[in-house]
N, C-alpha and C. Protein backbone atom coordinates (compact mmCIF):
# COMPACT_ATOMS: atom_id res chain seq x y z
N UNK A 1 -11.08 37.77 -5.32
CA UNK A 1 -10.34 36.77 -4.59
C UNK A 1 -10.80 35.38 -5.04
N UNK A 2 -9.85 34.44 -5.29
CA UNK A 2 -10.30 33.06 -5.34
C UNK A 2 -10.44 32.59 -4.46
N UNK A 3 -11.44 31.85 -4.94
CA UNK A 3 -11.88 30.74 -3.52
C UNK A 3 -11.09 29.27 -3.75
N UNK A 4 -9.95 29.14 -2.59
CA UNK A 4 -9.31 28.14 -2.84
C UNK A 4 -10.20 26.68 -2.74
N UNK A 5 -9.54 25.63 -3.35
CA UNK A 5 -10.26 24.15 -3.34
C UNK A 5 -10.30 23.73 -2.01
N UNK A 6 -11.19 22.78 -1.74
CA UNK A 6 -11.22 21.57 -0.42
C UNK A 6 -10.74 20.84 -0.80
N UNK A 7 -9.62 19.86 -0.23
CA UNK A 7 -9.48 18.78 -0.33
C UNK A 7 -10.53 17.60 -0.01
N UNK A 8 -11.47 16.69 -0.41
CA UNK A 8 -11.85 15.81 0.52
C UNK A 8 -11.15 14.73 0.38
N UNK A 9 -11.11 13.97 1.72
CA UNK A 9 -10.39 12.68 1.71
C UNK A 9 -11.43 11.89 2.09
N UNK A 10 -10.76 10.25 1.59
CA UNK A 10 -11.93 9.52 1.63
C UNK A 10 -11.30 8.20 2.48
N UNK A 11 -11.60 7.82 3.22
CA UNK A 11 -11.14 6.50 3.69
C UNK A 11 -11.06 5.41 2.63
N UNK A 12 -9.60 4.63 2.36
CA UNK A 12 -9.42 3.76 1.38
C UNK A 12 -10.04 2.37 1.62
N UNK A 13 -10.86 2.10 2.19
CA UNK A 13 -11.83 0.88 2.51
C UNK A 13 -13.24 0.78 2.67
N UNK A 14 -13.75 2.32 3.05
CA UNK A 14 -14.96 2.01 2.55
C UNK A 14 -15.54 3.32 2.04
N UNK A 15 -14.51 4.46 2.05
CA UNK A 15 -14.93 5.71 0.77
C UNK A 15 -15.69 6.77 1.71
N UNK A 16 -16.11 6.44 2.84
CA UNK A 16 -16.17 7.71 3.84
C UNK A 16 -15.34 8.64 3.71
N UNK A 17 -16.63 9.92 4.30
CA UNK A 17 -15.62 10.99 4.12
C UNK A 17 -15.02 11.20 5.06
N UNK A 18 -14.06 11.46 5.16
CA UNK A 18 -12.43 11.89 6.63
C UNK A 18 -12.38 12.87 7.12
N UNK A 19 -13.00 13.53 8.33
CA UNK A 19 -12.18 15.05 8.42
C UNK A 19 -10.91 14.62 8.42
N UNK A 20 -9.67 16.11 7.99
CA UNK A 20 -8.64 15.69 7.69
C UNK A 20 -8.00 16.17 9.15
N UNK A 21 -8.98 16.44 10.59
CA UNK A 21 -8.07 16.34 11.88
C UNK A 21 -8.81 15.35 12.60
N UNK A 22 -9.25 14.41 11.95
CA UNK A 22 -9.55 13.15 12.42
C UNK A 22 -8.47 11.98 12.91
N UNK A 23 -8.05 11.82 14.39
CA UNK A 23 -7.01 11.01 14.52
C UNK A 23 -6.73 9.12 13.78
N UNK A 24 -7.28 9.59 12.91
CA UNK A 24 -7.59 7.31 11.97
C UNK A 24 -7.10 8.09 10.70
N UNK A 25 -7.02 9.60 10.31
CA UNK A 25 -6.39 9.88 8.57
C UNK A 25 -5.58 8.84 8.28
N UNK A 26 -5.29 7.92 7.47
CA UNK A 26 -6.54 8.52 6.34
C UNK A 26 -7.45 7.60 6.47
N UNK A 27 -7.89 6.88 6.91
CA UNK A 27 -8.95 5.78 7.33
C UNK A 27 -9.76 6.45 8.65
N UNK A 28 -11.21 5.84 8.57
CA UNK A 28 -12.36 6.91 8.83
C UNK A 28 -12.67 6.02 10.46
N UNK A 29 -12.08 4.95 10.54
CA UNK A 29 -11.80 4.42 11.97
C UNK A 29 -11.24 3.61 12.64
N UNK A 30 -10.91 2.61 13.94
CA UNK A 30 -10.03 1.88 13.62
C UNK A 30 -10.27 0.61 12.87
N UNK A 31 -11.36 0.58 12.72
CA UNK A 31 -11.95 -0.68 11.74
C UNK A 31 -11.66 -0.76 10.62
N UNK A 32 -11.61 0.48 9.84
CA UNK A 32 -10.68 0.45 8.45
C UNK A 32 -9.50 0.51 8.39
N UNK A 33 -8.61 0.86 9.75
CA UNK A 33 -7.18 0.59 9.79
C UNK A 33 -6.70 -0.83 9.78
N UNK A 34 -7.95 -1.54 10.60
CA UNK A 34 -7.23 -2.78 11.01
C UNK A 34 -7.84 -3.48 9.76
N UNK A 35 -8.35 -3.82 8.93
CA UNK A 35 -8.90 -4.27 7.39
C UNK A 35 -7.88 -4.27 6.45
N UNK A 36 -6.89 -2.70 6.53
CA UNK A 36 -5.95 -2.21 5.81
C UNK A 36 -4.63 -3.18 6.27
N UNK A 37 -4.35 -3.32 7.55
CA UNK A 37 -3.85 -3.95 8.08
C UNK A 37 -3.47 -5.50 7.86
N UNK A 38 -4.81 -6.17 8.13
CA UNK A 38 -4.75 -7.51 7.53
C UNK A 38 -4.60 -7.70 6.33
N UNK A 39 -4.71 -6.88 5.71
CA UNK A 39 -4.59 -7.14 3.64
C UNK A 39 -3.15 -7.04 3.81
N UNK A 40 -2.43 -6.14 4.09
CA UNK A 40 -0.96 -6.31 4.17
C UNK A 40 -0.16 -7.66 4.75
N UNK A 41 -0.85 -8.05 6.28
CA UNK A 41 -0.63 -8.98 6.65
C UNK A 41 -0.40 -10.46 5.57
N UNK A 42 -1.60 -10.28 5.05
CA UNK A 42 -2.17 -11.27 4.06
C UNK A 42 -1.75 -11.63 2.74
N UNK A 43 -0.44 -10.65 2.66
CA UNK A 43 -0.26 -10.17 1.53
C UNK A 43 -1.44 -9.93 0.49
N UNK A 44 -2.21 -9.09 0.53
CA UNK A 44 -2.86 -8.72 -0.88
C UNK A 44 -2.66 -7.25 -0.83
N UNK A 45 -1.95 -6.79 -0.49
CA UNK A 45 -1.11 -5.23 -0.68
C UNK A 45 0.38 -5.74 -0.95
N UNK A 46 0.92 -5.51 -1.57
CA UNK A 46 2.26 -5.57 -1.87
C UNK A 46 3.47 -4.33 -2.23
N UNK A 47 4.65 -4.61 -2.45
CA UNK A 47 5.25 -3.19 -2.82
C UNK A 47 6.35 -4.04 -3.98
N UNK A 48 6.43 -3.45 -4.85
CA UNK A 48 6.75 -4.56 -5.99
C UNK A 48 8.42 -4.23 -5.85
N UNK A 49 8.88 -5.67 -6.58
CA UNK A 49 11.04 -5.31 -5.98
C UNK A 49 11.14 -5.31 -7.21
N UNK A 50 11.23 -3.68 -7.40
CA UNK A 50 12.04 -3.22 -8.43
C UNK A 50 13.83 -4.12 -8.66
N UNK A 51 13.93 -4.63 -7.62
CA UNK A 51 15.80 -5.34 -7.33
C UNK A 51 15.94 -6.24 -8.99
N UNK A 52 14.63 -7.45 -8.53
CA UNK A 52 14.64 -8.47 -9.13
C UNK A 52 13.74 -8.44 -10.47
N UNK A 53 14.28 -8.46 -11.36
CA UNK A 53 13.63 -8.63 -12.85
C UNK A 53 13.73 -10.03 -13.62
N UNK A 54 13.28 -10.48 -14.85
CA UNK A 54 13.19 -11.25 -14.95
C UNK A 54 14.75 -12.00 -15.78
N UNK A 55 15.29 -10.60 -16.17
CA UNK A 55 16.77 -11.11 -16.89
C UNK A 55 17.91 -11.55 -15.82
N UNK A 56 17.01 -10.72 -14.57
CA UNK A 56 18.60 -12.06 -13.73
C UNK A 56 18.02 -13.26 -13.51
N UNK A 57 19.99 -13.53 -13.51
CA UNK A 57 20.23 -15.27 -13.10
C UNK A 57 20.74 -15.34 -12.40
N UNK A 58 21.03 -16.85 -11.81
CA UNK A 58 21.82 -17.12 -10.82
C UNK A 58 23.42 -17.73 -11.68
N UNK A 59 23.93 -17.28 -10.42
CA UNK A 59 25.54 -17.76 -11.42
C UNK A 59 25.56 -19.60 -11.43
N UNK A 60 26.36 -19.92 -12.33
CA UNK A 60 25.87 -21.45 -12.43
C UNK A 60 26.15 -22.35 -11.64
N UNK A 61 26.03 -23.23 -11.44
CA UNK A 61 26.04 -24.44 -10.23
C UNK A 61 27.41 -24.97 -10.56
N UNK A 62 27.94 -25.39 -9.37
CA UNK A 62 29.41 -25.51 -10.15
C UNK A 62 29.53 -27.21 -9.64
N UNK A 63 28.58 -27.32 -9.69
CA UNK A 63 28.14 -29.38 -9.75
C UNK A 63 27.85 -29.63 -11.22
N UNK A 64 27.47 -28.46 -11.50
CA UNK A 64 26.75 -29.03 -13.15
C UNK A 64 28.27 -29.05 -13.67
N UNK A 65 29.04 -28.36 -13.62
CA UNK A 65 30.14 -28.32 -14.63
C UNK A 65 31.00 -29.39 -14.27
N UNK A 66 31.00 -30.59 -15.16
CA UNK A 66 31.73 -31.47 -15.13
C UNK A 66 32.37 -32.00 -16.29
């Protein structure tokens, strides 16, 4: 019989280990939730916009055309 793997999880702020029926998964308490929290707030977590690239434009100003 194989012996299946453990997962361990680690809290993403300070690398503790998680039980995984720990009510803070995946963060190891609410102190690393709320850390996780403010970085978002703060923007230094982001989610990047695939929408906008750098080849669009805006359609042209129709003041310029004179």
């Amino acid at each position: 019989m194989s012996q299946a793997k453990l997962k361990i999880l680690r809290c993403p702020i300070c690398r503790t280990i998680v039980p995984l029926d720990d009510p803070n998964v995946p963060f190891c308490s609410d102190r690393c939730r709320l850390i996780d929290l403010g970085a978002w707030f703060n923007e230094q977590h982001r989610i990047p916009d695939e929408s906008a690239t750098a080849t669009d434009e805006l359609p042209p100003d129709s003041s310029e055309e004179s």
